[in-house]
C-alpha atoms as a PDB file:
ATOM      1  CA  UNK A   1     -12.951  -0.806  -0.961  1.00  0.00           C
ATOM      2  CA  UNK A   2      -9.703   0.484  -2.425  1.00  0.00           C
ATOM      3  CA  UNK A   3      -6.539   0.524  -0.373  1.00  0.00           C
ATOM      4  CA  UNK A   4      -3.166   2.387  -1.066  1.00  0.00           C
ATOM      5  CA  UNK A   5      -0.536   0.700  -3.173  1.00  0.00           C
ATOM      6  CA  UNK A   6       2.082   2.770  -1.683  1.00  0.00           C
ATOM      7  CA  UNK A   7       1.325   1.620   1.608  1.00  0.00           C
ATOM      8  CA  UNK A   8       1.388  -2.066   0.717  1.00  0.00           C
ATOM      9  CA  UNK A   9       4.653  -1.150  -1.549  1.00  0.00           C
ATOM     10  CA  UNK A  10       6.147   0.609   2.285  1.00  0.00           C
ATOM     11  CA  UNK A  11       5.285  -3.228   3.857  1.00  0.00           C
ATOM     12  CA  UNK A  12       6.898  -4.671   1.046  1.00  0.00           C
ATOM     13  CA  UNK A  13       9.857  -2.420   1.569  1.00  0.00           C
ATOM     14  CA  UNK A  14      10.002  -3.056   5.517  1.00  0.00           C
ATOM     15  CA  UNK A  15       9.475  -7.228   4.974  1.00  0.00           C
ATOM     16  CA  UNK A  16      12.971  -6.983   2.918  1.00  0.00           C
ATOM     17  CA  UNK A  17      14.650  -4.837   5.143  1.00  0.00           C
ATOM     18  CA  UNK A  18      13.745  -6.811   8.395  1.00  0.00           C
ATOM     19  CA  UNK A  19      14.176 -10.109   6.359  1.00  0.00           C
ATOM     20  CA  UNK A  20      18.066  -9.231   5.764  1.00  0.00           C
ATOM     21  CA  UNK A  21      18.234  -9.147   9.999  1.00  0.00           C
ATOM     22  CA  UNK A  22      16.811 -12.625   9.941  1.00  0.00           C
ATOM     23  CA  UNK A  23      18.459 -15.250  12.224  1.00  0.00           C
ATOM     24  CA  UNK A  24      16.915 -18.328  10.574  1.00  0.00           C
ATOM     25  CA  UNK A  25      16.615 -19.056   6.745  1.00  0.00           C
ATOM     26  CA  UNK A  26      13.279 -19.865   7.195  1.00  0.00           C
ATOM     27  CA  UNK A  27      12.489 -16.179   8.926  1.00  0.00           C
ATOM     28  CA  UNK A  28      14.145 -14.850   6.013  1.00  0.00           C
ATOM     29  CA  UNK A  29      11.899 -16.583   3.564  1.00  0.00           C
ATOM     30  CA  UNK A  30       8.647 -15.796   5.421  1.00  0.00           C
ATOM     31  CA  UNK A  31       9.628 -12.292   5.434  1.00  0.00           C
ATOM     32  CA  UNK A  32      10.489 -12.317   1.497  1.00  0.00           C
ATOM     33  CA  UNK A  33       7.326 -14.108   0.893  1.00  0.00           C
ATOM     34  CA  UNK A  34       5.405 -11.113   2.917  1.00  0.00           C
ATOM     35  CA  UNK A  35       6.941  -8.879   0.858  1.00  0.00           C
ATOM     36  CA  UNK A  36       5.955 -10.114  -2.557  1.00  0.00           C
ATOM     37  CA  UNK A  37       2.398 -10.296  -1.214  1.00  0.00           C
ATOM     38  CA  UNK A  38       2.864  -6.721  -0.487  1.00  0.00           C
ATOM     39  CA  UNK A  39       4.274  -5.860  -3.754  1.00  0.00           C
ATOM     40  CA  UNK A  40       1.030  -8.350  -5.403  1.00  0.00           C
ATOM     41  CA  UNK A  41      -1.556  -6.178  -3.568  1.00  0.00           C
ATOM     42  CA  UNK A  42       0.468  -3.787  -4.767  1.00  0.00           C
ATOM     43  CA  UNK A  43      -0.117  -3.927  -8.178  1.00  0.00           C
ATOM     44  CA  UNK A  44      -3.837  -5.095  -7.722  1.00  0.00           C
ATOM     45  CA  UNK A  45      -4.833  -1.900  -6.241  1.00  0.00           C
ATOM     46  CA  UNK A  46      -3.492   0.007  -9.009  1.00  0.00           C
ATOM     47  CA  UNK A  47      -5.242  -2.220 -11.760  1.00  0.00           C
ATOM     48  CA  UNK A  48      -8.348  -1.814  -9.473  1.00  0.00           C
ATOM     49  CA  UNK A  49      -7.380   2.386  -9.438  1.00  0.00           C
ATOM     50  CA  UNK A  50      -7.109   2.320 -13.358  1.00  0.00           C
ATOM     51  CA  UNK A  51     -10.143   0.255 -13.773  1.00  0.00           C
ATOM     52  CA  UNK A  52     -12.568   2.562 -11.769  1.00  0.00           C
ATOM     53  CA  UNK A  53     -10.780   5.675 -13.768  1.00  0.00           C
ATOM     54  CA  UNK A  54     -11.290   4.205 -16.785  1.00  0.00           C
ATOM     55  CA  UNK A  55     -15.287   4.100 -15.466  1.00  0.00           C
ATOM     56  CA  UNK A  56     -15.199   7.054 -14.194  1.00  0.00           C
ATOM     57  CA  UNK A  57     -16.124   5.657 -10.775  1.00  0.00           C
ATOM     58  CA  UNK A  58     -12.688   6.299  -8.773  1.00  0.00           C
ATOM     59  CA  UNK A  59     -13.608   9.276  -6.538  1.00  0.00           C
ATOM     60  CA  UNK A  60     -11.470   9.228  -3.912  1.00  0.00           C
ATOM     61  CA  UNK A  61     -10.704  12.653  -2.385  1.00  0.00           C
ATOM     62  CA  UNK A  62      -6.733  14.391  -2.977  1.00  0.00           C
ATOM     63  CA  UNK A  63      -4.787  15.269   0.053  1.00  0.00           C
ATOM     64  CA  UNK A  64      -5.867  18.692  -0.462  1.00  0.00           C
ATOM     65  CA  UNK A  65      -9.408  17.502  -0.439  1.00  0.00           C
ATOM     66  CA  UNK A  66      -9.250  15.764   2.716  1.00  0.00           C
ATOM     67  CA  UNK A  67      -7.206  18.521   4.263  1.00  0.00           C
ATOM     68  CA  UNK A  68     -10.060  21.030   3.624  1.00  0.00           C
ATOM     69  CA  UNK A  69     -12.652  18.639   4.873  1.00  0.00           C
ATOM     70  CA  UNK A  70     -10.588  18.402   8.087  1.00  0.00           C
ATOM     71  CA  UNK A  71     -11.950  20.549  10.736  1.00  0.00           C
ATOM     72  CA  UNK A  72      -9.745  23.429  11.871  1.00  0.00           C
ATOM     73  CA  UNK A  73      -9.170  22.092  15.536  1.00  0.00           C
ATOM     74  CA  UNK A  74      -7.694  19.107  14.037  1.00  0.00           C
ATOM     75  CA  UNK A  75      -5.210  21.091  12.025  1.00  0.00           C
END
């Protein structure tokens, strides 16, 4: 299964931000630590993405593809 590295780069982003509202050091740190595991998976998911282009195997649909295979109701 392949997930989105923007996502996990969006966590990554909202760990920081919350991390500079920390009241304790040690909240702070967590939340920088969650944040470079965010940023890691991250960066896996786009070796994994490169890897399964470069095998031709990486088929997921475009936006526009998933927007035409969404049913008209759900527009």
């Amino acid at each position: 299964m392949s997930g989105d590295p923007r996502e996990c780069r969006l966590h990554a982003l909202e760990c920081w931000r919350q991390s500079e509202f920390a009241r304790y050091p040690q909240s702070r740190e967590t939340l920088e630590q969650f944040a470079k595991l965010w940023l890691r998976l991250a960066a896996a998911y786009e070796r994994e993405h490169a890897l399964l282009d470069t095998c031709g195997e990486n088929q997921f649909p475009t936006p526009k593809e998933l927007e035409q295979l969404t049913p008209a109701a759900k527009r």
